[in-house]
Protein backbone atom coordinates (compact mmCIF):
# COMPACT_ATOMS: atom_id res chain seq x y z
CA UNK A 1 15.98 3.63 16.79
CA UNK A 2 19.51 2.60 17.90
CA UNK A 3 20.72 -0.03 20.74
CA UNK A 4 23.41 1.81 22.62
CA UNK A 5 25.02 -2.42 22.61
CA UNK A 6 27.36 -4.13 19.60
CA UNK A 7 28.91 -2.80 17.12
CA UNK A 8 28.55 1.61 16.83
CA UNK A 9 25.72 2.97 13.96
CA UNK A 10 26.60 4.59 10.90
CA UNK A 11 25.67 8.11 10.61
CA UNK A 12 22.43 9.19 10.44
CA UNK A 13 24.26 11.42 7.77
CA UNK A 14 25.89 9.28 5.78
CA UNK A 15 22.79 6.83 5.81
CA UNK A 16 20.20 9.51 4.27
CA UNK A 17 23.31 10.84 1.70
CA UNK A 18 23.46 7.45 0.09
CA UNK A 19 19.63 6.84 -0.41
CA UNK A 20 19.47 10.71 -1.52
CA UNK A 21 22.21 9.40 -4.18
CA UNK A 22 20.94 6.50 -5.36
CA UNK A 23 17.32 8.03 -6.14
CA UNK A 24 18.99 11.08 -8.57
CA UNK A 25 21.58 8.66 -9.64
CA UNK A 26 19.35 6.18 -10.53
CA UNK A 27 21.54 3.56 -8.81
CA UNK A 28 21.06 0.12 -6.90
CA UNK A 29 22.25 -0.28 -3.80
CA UNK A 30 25.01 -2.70 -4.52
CA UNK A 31 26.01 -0.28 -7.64
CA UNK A 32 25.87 2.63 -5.33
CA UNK A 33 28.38 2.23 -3.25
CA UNK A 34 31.13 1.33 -6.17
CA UNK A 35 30.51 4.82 -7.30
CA UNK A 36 30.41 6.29 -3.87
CA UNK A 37 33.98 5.20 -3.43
CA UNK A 38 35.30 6.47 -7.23
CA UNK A 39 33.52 9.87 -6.55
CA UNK A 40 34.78 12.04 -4.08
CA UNK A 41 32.04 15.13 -4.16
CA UNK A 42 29.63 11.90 -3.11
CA UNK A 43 31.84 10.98 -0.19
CA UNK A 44 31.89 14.81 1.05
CA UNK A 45 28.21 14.92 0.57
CA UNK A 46 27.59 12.40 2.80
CA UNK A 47 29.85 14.09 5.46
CA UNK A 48 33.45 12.96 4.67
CA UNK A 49 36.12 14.92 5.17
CA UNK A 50 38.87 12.85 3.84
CA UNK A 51 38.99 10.94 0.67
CA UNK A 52 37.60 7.04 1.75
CA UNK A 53 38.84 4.11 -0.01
CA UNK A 54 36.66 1.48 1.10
CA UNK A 55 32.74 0.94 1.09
CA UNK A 56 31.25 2.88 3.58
CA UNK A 57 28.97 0.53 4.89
CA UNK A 58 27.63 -3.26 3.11
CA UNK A 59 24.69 -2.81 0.75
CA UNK A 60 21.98 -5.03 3.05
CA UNK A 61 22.78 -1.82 5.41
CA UNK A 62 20.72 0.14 3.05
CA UNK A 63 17.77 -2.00 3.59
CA UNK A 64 17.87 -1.94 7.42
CA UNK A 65 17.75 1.55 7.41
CA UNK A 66 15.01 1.46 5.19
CA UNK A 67 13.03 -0.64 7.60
CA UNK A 68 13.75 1.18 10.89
CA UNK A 69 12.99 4.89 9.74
CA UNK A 70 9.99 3.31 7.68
CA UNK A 71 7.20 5.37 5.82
CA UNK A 72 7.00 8.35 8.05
CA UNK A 73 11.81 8.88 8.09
CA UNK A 74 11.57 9.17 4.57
CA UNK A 75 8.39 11.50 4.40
CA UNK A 76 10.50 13.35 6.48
CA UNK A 77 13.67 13.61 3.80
CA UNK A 78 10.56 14.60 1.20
CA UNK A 79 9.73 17.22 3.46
CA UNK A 80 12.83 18.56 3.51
CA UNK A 81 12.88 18.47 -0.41
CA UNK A 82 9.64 20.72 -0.90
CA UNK A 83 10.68 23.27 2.54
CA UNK A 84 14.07 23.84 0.69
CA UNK A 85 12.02 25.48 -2.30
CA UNK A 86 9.68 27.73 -0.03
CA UNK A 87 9.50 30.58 -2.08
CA UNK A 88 7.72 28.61 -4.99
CA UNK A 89 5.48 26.96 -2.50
CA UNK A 90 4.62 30.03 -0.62
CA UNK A 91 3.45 31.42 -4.18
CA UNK A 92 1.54 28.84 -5.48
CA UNK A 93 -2.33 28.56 -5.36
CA UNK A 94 -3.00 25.76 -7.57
CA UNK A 95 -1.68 22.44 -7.56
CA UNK A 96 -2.27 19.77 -10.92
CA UNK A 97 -2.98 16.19 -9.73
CA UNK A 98 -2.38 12.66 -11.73
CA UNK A 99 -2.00 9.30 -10.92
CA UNK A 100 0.36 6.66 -12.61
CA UNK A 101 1.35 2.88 -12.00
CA UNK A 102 4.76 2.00 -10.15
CA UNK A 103 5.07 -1.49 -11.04
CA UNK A 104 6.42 -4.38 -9.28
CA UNK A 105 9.06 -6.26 -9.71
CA UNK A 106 7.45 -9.46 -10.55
CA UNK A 107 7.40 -11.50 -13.45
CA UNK A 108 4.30 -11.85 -15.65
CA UNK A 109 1.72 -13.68 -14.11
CA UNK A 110 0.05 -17.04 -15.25
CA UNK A 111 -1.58 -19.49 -13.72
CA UNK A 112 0.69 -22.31 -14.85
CA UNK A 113 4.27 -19.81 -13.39
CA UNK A 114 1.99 -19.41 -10.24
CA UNK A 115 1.61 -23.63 -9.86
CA UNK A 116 4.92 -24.40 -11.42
CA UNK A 117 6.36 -22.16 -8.18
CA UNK A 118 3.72 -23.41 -5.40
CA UNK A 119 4.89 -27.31 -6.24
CA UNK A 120 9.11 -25.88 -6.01
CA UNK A 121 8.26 -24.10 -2.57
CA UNK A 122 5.72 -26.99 -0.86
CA UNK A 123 9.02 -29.25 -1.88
CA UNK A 124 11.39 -26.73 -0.25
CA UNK A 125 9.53 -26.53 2.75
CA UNK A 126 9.15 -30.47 3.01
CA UNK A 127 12.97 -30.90 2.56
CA UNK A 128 13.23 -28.25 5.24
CA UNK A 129 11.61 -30.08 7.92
CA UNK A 130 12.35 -33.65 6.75
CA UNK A 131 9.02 -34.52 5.39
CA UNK A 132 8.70 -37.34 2.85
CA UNK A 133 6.04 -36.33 0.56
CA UNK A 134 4.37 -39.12 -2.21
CA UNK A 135 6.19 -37.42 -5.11
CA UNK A 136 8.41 -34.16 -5.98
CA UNK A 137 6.90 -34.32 -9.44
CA UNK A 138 10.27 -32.34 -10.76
CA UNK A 139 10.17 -34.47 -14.14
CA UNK A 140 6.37 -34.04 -14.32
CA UNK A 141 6.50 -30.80 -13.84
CA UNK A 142 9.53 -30.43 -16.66
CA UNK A 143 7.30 -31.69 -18.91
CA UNK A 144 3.86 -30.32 -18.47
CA UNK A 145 5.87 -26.75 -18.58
CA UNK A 146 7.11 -27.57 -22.39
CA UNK A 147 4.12 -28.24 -23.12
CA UNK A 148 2.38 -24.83 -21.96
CA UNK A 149 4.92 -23.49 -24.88
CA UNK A 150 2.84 -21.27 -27.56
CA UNK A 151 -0.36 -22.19 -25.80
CA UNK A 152 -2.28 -19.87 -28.02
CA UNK A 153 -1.74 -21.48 -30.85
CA UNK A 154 -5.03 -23.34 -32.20
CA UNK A 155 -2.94 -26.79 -32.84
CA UNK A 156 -1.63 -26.11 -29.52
CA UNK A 157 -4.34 -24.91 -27.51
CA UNK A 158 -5.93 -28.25 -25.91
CA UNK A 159 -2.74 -29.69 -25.14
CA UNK A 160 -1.36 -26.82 -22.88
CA UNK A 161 -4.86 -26.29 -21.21
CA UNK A 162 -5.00 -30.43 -20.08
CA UNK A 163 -1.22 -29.49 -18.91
CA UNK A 164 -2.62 -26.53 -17.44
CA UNK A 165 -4.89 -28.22 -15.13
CA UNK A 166 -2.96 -31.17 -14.81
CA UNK A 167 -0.31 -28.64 -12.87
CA UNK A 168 -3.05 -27.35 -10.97
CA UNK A 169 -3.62 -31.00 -9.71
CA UNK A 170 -0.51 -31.23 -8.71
CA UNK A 171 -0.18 -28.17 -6.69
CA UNK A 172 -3.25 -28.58 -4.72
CA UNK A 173 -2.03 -32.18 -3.99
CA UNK A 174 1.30 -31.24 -2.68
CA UNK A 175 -0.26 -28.39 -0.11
CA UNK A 176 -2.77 -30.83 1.23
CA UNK A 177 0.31 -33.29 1.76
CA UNK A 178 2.12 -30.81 3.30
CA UNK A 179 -0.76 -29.97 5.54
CA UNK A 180 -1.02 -34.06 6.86
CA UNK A 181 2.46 -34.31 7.26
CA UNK A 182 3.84 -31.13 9.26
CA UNK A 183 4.21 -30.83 12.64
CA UNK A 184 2.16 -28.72 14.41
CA UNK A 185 4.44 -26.15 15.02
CA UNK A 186 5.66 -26.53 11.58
CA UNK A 187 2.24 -26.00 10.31
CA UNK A 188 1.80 -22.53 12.97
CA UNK A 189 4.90 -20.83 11.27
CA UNK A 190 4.08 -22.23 6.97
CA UNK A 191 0.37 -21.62 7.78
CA UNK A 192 0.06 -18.52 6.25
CA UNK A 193 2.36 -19.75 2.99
CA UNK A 194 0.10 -22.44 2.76
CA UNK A 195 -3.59 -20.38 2.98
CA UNK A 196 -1.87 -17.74 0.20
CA UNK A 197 -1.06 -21.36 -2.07
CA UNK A 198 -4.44 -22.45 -1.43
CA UNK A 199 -5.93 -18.93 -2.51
CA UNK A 200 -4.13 -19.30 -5.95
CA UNK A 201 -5.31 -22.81 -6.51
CA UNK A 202 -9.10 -21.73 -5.81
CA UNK A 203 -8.87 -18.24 -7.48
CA UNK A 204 -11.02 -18.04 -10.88
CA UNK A 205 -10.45 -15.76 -13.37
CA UNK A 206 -13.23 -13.35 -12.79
CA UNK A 207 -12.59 -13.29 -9.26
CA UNK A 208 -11.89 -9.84 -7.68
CA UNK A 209 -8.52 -9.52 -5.52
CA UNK A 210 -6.55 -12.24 -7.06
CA UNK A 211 -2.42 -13.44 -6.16
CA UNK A 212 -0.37 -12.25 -8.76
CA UNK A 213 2.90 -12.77 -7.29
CA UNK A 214 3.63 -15.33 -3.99
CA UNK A 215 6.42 -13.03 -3.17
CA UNK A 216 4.35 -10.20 -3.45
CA UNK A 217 0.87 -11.28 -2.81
CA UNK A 218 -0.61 -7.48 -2.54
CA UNK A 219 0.35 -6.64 -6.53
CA UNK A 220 -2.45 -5.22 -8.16
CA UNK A 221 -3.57 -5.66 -11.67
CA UNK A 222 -3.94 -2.09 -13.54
CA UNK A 223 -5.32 -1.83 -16.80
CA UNK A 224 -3.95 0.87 -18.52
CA UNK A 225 -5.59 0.75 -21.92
CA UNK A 226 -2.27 1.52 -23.40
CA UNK A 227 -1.79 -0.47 -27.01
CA UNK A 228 1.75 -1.64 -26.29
CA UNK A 229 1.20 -2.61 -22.59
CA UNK A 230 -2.28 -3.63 -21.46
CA UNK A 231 -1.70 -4.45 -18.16
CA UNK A 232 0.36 -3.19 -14.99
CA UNK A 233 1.11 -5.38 -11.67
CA UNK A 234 1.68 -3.32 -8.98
CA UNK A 235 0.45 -0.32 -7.09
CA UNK A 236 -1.62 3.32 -8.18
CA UNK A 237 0.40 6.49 -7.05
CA UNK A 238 -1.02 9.86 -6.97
CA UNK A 239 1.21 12.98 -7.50
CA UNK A 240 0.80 16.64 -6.92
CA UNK A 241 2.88 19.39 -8.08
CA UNK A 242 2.67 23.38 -8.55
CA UNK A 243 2.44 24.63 -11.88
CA UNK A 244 5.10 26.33 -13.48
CA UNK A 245 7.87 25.34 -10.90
CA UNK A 246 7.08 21.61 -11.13
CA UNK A 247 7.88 20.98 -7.46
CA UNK A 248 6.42 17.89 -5.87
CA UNK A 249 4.56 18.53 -3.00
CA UNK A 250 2.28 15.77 -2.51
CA UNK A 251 2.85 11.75 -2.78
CA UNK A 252 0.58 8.88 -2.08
CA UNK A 253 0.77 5.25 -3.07
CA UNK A 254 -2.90 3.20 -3.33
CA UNK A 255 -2.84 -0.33 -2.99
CA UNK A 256 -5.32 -1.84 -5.56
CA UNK A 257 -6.76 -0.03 -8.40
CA UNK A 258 -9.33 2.93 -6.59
CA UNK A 259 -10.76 5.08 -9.51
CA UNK A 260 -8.69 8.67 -9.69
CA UNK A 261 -11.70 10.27 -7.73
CA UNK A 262 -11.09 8.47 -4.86
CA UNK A 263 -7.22 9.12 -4.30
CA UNK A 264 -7.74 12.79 -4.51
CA UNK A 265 -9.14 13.48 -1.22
CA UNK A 266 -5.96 11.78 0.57
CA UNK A 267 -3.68 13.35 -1.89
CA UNK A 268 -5.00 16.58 -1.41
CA UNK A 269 -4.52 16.44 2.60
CA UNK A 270 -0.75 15.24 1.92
CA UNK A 271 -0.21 18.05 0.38
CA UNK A 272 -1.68 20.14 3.02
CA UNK A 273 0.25 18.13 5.75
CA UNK A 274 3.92 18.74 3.65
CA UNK A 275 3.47 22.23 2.54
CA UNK A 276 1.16 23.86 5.65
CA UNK A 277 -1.53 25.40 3.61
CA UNK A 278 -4.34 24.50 0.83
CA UNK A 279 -4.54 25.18 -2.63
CA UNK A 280 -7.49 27.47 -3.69
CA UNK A 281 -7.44 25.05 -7.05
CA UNK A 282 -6.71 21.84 -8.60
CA UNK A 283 -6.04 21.36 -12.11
CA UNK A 284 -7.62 17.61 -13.32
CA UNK A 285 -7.62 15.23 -16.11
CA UNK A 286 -11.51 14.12 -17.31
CA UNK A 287 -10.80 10.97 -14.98
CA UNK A 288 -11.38 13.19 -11.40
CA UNK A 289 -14.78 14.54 -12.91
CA UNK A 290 -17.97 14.38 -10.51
CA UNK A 291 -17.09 16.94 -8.14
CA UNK A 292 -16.72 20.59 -8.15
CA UNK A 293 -14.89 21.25 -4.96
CA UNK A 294 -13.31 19.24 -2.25
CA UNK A 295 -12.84 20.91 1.09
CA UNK A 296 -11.72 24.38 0.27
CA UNK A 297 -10.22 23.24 -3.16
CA UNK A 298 -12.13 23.84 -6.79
CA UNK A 299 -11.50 21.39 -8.92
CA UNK A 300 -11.02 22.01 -12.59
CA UNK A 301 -11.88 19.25 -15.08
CA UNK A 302 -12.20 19.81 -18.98
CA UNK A 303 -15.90 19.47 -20.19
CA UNK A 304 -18.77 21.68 -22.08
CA UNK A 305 -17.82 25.16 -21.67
CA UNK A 306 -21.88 26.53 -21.59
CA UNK A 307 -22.49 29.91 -19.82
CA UNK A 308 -18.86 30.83 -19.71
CA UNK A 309 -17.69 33.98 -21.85
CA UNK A 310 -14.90 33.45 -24.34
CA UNK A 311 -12.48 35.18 -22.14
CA UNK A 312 -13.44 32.87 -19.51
CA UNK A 313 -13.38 29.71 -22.07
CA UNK A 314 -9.60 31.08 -22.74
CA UNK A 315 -8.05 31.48 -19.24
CA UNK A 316 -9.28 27.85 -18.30
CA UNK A 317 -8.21 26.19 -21.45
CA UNK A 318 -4.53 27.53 -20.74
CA UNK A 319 -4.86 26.15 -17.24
CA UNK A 320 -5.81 22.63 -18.89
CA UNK A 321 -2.29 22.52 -21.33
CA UNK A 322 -0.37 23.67 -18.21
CA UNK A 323 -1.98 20.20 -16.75
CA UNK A 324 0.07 18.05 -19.29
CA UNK A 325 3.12 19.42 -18.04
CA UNK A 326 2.88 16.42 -15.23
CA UNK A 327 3.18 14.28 -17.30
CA UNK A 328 6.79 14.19 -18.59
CA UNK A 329 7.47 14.75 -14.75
CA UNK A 330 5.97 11.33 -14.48
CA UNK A 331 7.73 9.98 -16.97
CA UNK A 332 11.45 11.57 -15.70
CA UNK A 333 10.41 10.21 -12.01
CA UNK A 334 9.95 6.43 -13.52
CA UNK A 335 13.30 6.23 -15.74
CA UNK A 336 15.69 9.11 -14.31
CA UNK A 337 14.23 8.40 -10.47
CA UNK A 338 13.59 4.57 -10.07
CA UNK A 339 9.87 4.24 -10.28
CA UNK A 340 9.84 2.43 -13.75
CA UNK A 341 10.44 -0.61 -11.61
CA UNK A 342 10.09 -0.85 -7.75
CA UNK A 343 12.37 -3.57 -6.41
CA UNK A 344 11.59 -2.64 -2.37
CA UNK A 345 9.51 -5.19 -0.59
CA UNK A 346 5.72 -4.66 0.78
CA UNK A 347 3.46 -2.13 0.87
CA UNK A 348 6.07 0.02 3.06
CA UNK A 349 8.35 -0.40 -0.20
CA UNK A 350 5.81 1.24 -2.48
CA UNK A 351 5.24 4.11 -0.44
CA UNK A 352 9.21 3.98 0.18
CA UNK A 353 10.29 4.47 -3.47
CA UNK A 354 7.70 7.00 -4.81
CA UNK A 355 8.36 9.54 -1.68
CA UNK A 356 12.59 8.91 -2.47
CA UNK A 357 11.81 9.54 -6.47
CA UNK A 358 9.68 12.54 -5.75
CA UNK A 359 12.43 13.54 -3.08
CA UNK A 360 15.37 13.12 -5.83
CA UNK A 361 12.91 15.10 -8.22
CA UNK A 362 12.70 18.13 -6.11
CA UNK A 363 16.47 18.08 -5.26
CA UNK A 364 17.07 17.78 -8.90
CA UNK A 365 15.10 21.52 -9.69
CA UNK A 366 17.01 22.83 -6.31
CA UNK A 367 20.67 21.69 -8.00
CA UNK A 368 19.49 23.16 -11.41
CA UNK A 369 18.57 26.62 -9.47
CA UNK A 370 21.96 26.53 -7.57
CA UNK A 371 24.08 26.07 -10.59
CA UNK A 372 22.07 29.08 -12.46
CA UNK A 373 22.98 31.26 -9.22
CA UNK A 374 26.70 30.31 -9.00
CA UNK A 375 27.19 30.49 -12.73
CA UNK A 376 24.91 34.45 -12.16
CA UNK A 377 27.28 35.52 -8.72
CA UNK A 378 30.23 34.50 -10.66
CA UNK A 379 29.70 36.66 -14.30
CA UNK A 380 28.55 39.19 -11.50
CA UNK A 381 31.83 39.09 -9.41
CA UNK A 382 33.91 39.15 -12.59
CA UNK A 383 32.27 41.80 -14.12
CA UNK A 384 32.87 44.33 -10.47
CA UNK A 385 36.31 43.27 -10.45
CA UNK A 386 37.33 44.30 -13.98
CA UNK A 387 35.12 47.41 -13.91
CA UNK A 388 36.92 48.68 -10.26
CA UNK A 389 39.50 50.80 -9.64
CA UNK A 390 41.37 48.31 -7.91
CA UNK A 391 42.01 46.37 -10.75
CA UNK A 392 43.03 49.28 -12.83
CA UNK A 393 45.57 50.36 -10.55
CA UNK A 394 46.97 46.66 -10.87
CA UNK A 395 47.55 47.30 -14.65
CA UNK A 396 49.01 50.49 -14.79
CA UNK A 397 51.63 48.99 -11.96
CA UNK A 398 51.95 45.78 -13.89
C-alpha cells in the first residue's frame, strides 16, 4: 500500500488513531486535528511519546488513507472493535437486526436545482476547453429561478411550472451544444458527465432509479413514512447487535431501497464472517416477516400467538421489548457517531462511515467497561491497604 519513493508515510498508527477519534468524537477531519494538538491523551493514543505542537499530518491525508485501505482496512478496525469484547460475543446466541437510512450529504432534490446545476457545469466545462457555446443563459437562468419561488402556491403555480420547463429547455440545449462542439478527446473524458445530464433531462417522475444528486448520482430515495420527514436520499444500512450487551457485530450498507427481508441474509453472514460463529436466533421487527428460519438462524417476528401456551406467549413477548433496545443505538450511532449525515464520497464512503460509527460504538461500551474496572481495582486496592498490617504499623510509628 506504500511506495518505498518520496516523501516517508505516516504511521499506520497514528493514521487509524485519528479516524478512531474522529468517529467517538464526532469530529471532521479538519476539526480533528485542532483538537488532536490541544489534547495530549489523543496525541499518546495515537503513539506519541512527547507532547506535539503542530498538526500531525494535513486533513486531505485523512482521505487518502481512506481510499487506499478501502472497505475491507476499515472492516478490519471493526473487527478489532467486536474481538476486543469476546466474552459477550462468545455468550451470545441471539442477535436483533434493523435497518435505518444514512443519508447523504446532498441538498434536496428538484428538478429545477438539478437543471439550474447541469446549465453552471456544461458552461464550466465549455470555458474549460475554450468552447464558445450560443448562450451562457446566466441572466435567464437568474430569472426563471425567482420565479420557481413558492411554486405551490395556486396564484403561483403556472408560472413556476412554464419556468420549470423552460429550464429544462435550456439544459438539454446546452448538453447537445456541448456534444457538437467538443473535441473528440474532450468528449471521451466529459462523456460520462454528459450521459448522467442527459439521464436527468429524460427522467420522469414515475420512473424507477432516478439522479438525485450529479455529485452523487447513486443516492437513493427512502420513504420513511415518518410525519416530520417523508423522504431520505441516501443509502439503507442494516445493523446487528447482541442483546443485553449492545455490541455491534454486524454492518452492511444497501445501495437503493431492498425491502428489510432481503438485507437479512447478507447481514446475517457478516455477522458470521466478524464474530466466527452463528446465532441460533434473530430477534425482528414485523418488516422481516415471511420466513421462519434462514440458514441455521430462527427468526422471530411479532404476529398471532395461536397454539403457543401463555408461558410461551410470555418468554417471546420479552424477547420482542428487548428488540427496541436497537433502536436508541441507532439513534446514538447517527448523532454521537457521524451517521446523521455521511459526507464521504461513493458507495465505498457509505460502507466507510457506518463500519467507523459502529467501530466508535463498540469502543465506546469497551471505555465505559474499563473505567468501571479501574474505578472497582482502585476502591479494591484502597480498601487492602488500609485494612493491612503494613499500614498499621505506619501509624503507630507516625
Amino acid at each position: 500500500m506504500y511506495s518505498h519513493t518520496g516523501s516517508p508515510a505516516k504511521p499506520v498508527r497514528l493514521m487509524v488513531g485519528l479516524l478512531l477519534l474522529k468517529q467517538l468524537y464526532n469530529l471532521g477531519d479538519e476539526t480533528l486535528l485542532p483538537q488532536w494538538v490541544q489534547n495530549p491523551y489523543f496525541q499518546y493514543f495515537c503513539g506519541e511519546s512527547e507532547f506535539q505542537w503542530k498538526f500531525p499530518c494535513d486533513p486531505s491525508d485523512l482521505v487518502h488513507f481512506r481510499k487506499r485501505i478501502g472497505k475491507e482496512g476499515v472492516e478490519k478496525i471493526f473487527e478489532t472493535s467486536v474481538k476486543i469484547q469476546n466474552k459477550s460475543v462468545a455468550k451470545a446466541k441471539e442477535v436483533i437486526v434493523d435497518t435505518t437510512a444514512q443519508e447523504k450529504n446532498v441538498t434536496f432534490p428538484t428538478d429545477a436545482k438539478l437543471y439550474r446545476k447541469i446549465i453552471e457545469q456544461c458552461n464550466q466545462i465549455a470555458d474549460k476547453n475554450n468552447v464558445q457555446l450560443r448562450q451562457s443563459y446566466t441572466r435567464t437562468v437568474k430569472k426563471l429561478m425567482l420565479q420557481q419561488r413558492f411554486g405551490h402556491h395556486p396564484k403561483r403555480k403556472k408560472e413556476a411550472e412554464r419556468a420549470r420547463r423552460k429550464l429544462k429547455t435550456i439544459a438539454g440545449r446546452q448538453v447537445r451544444d456541448l456534444e457538437r462542439n467538443l473535441s473528440r478527446i474532450a468528449l471521451f473524458v466529459y462523456g460520462p458527465k454528459l450521459e448522467r445530464y442527459k439521464r436527468v433531462i429524460n427522467q420522469k417522475r414515475r420512473d424507477k432509479n432516478k439522479v438525485y444528486s450529479l455529485h452523487e448520482p447513486d443516492v437513493s430515495c427512502i420513504a420513511k413514512g415518518k410525519a416530520h420527514k417523508k423522504f431520505e436520499y441516501g443509502s439503507k444500512v442494516s445493523f446487528a447487535m447482541l442483546p443485553g450487551s449492545n455490541i455491534i457485530v454486524g454492518v452492511v450498507n444497501f445501495q437503493g431501497n431492498p425491502h428489510d427481508s432481503k438485507t437479512l441474509q447478507p447481514t446475517l453472514d457478516h455477522c458470521e464472517k466478524i464474530t466466527g460463529k452463528t446465532f441460533e436466533r434473530a430477534i425482528l421487527d414485523r418488516g422481516y416477516r415471511g420466513r421462519k428460519k434462514m440458514g441455521d438462524t430462527s427468526l422471530l417476528v411479532p404476529g398471532a400467538a395461536k397454539g403457543k401456551t401463555p408461558y410461551e406467549k410470555q418468554k417471546y413477548r420479552r424477547k420482542f421489548r428487548s428488540r427496541a433496545a436497537i433502536e436508541p443505538v441507532i439513534g446514538h450511532l447517527k448523532y454521537d457517531h457521524r451517521m446523521v449525515r455521511n459526507y464521504l464520497k461513493g458507495t465505498v464512503g457509505d460502507e466507510i462511515n457506518a463500519l467507523m460509527a459502529a467501530t466508535a460504538f463498540n469502543l465506546k461500551i469497551w471505555m465505559r467497561e474499563m473505567k468501571k474496572n479501574i474505578i472497582l481495582l482502585t476502591i479494591l486496592l484502597r480498601h487492602f491497604f488500609f485494612n493491612s498490617p503494613f499500614y498499621q504499623i505506619l501509624i503507630l510509628q507516625n
